[in-house]
Structure formats: C-alpha cells, structure tokens
Protein backbone atom coordinates (compact mmCIF):
# COMPACT_ATOMS: atom_id res chain seq x y z
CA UNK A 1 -174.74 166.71 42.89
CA UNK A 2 -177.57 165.46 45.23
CA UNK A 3 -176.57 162.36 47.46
CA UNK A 4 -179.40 160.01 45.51
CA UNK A 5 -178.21 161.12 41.75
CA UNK A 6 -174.76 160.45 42.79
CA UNK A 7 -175.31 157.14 44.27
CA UNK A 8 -177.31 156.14 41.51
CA UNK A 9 -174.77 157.75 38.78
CA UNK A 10 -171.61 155.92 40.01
CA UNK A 11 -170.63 153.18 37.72
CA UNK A 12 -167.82 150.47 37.53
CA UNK A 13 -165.53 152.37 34.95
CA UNK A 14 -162.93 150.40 33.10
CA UNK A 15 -161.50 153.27 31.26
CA UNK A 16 -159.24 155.98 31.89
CA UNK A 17 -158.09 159.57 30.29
CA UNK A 18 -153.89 159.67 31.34
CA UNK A 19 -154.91 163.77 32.55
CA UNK A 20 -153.39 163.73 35.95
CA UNK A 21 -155.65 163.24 38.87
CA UNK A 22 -154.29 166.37 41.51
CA UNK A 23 -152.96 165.70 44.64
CA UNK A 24 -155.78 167.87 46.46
CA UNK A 25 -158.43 165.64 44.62
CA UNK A 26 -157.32 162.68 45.73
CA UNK A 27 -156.89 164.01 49.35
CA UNK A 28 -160.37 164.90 49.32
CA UNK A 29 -161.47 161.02 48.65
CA UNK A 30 -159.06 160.26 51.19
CA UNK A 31 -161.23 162.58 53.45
CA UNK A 32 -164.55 160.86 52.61
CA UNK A 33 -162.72 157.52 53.40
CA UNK A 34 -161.61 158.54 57.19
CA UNK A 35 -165.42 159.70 57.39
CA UNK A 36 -166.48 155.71 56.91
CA UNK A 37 -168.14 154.50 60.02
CA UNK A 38 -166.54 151.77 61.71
CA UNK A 39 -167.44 149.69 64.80
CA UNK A 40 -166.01 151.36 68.12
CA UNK A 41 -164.75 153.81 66.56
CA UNK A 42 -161.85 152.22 65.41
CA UNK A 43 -160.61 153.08 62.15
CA UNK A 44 -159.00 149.95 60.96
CA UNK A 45 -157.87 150.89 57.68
CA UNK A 46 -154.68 152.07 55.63
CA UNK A 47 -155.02 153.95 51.97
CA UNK A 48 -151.77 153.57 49.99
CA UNK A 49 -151.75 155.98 47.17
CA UNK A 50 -150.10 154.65 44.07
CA UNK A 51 -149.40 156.70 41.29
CA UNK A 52 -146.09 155.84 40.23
CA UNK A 53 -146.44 153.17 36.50
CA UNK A 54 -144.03 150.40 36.97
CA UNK A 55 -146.16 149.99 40.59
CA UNK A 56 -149.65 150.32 38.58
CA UNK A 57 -148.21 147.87 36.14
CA UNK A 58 -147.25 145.49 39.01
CA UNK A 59 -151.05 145.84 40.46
CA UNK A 60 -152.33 144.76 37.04
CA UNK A 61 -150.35 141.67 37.29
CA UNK A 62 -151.52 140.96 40.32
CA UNK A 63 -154.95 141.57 39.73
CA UNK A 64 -155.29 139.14 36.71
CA UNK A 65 -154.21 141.34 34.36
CA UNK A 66 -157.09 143.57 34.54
CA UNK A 67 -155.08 146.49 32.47
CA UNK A 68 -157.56 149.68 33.53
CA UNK A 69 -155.56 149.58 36.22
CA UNK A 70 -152.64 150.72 35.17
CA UNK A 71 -154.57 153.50 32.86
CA UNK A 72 -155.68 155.37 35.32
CA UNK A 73 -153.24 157.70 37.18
CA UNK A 74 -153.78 157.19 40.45
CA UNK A 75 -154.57 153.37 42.38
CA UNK A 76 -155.71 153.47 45.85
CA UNK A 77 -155.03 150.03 47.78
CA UNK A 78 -157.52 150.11 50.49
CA UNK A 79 -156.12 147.76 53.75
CA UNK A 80 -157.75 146.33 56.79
CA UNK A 81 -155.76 146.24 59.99
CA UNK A 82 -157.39 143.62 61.87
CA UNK A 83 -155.60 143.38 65.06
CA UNK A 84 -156.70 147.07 65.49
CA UNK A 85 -160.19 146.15 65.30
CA UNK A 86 -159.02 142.93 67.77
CA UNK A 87 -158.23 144.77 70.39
CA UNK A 88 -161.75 145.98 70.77
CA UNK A 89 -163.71 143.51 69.33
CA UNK A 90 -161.55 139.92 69.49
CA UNK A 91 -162.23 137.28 66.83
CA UNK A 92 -165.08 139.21 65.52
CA UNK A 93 -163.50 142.57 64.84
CA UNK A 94 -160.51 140.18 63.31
CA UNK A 95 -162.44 138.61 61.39
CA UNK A 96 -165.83 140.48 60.42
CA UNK A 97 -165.77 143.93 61.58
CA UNK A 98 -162.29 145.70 60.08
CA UNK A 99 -163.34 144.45 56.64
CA UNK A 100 -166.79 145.57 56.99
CA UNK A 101 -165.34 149.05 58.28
CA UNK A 102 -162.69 149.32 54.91
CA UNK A 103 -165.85 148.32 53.09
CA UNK A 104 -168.05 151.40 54.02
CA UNK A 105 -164.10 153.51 53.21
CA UNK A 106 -164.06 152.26 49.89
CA UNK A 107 -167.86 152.65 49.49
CA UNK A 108 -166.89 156.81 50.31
CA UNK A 109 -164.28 156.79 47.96
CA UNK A 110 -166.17 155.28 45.30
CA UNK A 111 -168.80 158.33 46.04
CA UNK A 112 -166.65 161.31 46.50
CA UNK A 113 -165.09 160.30 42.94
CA UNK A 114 -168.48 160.32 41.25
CA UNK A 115 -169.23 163.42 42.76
CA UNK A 116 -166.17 165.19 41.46
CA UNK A 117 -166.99 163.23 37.81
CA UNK A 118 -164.00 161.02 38.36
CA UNK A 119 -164.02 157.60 37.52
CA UNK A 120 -163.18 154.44 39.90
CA UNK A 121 -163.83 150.30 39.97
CA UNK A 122 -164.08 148.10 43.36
CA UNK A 123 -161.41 145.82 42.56
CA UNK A 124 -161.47 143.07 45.37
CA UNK A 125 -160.22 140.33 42.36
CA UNK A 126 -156.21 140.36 43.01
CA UNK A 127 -153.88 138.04 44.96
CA UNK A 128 -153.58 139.72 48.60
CA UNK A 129 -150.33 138.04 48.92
CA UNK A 130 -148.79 139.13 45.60
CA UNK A 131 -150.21 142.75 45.84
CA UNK A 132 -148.66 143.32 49.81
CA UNK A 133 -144.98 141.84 48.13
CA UNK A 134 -145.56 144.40 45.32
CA UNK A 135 -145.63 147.60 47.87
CA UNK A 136 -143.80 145.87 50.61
CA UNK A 137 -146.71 146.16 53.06
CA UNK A 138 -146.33 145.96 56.30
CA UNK A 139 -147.76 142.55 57.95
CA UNK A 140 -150.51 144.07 59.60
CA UNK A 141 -152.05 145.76 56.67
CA UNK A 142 -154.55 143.63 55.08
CA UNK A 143 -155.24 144.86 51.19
CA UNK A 144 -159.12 144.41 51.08
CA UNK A 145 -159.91 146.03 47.91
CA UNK A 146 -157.90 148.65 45.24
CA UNK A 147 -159.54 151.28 42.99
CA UNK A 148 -158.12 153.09 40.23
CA UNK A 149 -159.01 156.81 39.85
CA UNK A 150 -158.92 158.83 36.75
CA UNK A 151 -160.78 161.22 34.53
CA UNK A 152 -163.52 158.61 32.98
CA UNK A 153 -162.41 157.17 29.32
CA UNK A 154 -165.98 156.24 29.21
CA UNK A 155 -169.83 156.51 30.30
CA UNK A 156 -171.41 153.44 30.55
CA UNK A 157 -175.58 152.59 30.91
CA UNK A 158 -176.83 151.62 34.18
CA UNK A 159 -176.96 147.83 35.00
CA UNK A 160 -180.79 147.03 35.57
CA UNK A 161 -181.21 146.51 39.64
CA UNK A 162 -183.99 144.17 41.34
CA UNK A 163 -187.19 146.05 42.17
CA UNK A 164 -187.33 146.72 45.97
CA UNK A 165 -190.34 143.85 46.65
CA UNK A 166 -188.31 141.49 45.05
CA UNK A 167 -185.11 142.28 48.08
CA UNK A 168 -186.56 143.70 51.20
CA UNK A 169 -188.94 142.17 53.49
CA UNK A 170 -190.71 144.56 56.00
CA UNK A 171 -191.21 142.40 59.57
C-alpha cells in the first residue's frame, strides 16, 4: 500500500475479530515504533505488549470502560521515559519532548497496522495512575497512550477533514 492511501485509509477502529494477532506481526509494529524520530536521538519510550485477558480487562477499567479494548488480542501501552529525554534536554525534554517523541511511535504503529489491514485506536483517555498499578510499571515509565490491535470487526467511512486553506498559512 502506497504511504498516502495508507495514511489516509487508517481509521479509529472500535471493533475487533478474537483471530490471534502473531507474534511476528506485532514485532513488526514494534519495528516501525523504534523507527519514530525523537529529539537527540534519544528514544524515550517503552512498548508493553499485553495480550493476556484478565490484563486487557483491567485496561478497560481503567480506560473508562471503553470495552474494544479488551476485544482485540493484543494492547500495546505506549510509555514516555522522561528523565531519559532530561538528561539531554532538561525541563523541556521532561516535559515536551519525550511525549512528543512516543507521539510520532504511536503515530508508526498506528501506520504499520493499517498497512498490514490490522485494526488499532489512539487511546490517550485512561487514568495513567491506575493503568501503571495495573502492569506494575516501573516509576520511570510514563503510559502516554495504549492501542489495541486486532483483525478489524469493522470498516468505518472517513471523518470529513478541513480543506488545506482553511489550516495552513504559507509566510
């Protein structure tokens, strides 16, 4: 699939098939993810890869009881370390720059799913707190954002976007 149809095919899905997800699949969007750019260089994420139910079930919870979650067979919980990005970068990397790094990650993810016809959903609604108790994350490891990833349950239509005049401004 060219880079523009995928980017423009990728949809919020909110329905899963159970069919497994395989290991070397999800490896592969864990590939695109590492590829993110990120300021210096740095790297400041952490994927966990959940796949197990009573741990999907827990995310749900957390999450507001968005139930897709738990439907799809795999959950990837997408963390910022920010003290790696510190060292570099001070307040701003701690602050700004390792979330906009795990940003452009889960942006990758999102893509590399599409292109393989798998479905995902940017989840950044969930209780950071709650969700780090959950997996027993380790201090340092921010969760920024989750995504399920399954076989899609569904196709929706493309949300209308703004025309480009009415968002960009040439200087």
């Amino acid at each position: 699939m060219a880079l523009m149809e995928t980017v423009k095919r990728r949809r919020s899905i909110r329905k899963y098939s159970p069919e497994e997800v395989p290991m070397e699949v999800v490896e592969e969007l864990l590939e695109a993810a590492r590829w993110a750019p990120s300021a210096g260089n740095r790297q400041p994420w952490h994927f966990y890869v959940v796949t197990e139910e009573p741990q999907r079930r827990a995310l749900v919870e957390v999450a507001g009881g968005q139930g897709f979650i738990a439907e799809a067979p795999v959950v990837i919980i997408i963390c910022a370390d920010a003290e790696r990005s510190a060292e570099k970068y001070g307040d701003r990397g701690r602050s700004l720059y390792c979330l906009q790094d795990t940003a452009a990650a889960v942006q990758n993810i999102l893509l590399a799913a599409e292109a393989r016809d798998l479905g995902t959903c940017w989840i950044g609604a969930f209780d950071e707190k709650a969700c780090s108790s959950v997996l027993d994350l380790p201090a340092n490891h921010r969760p920024v954002a989750m995504t399920p990833v399954g076989w899609k349950g569904m196709d929706p239509d493309p949300r209308a976007r703004r025309d480009l005049e009415e968002i960009v401004t040439y200087l």
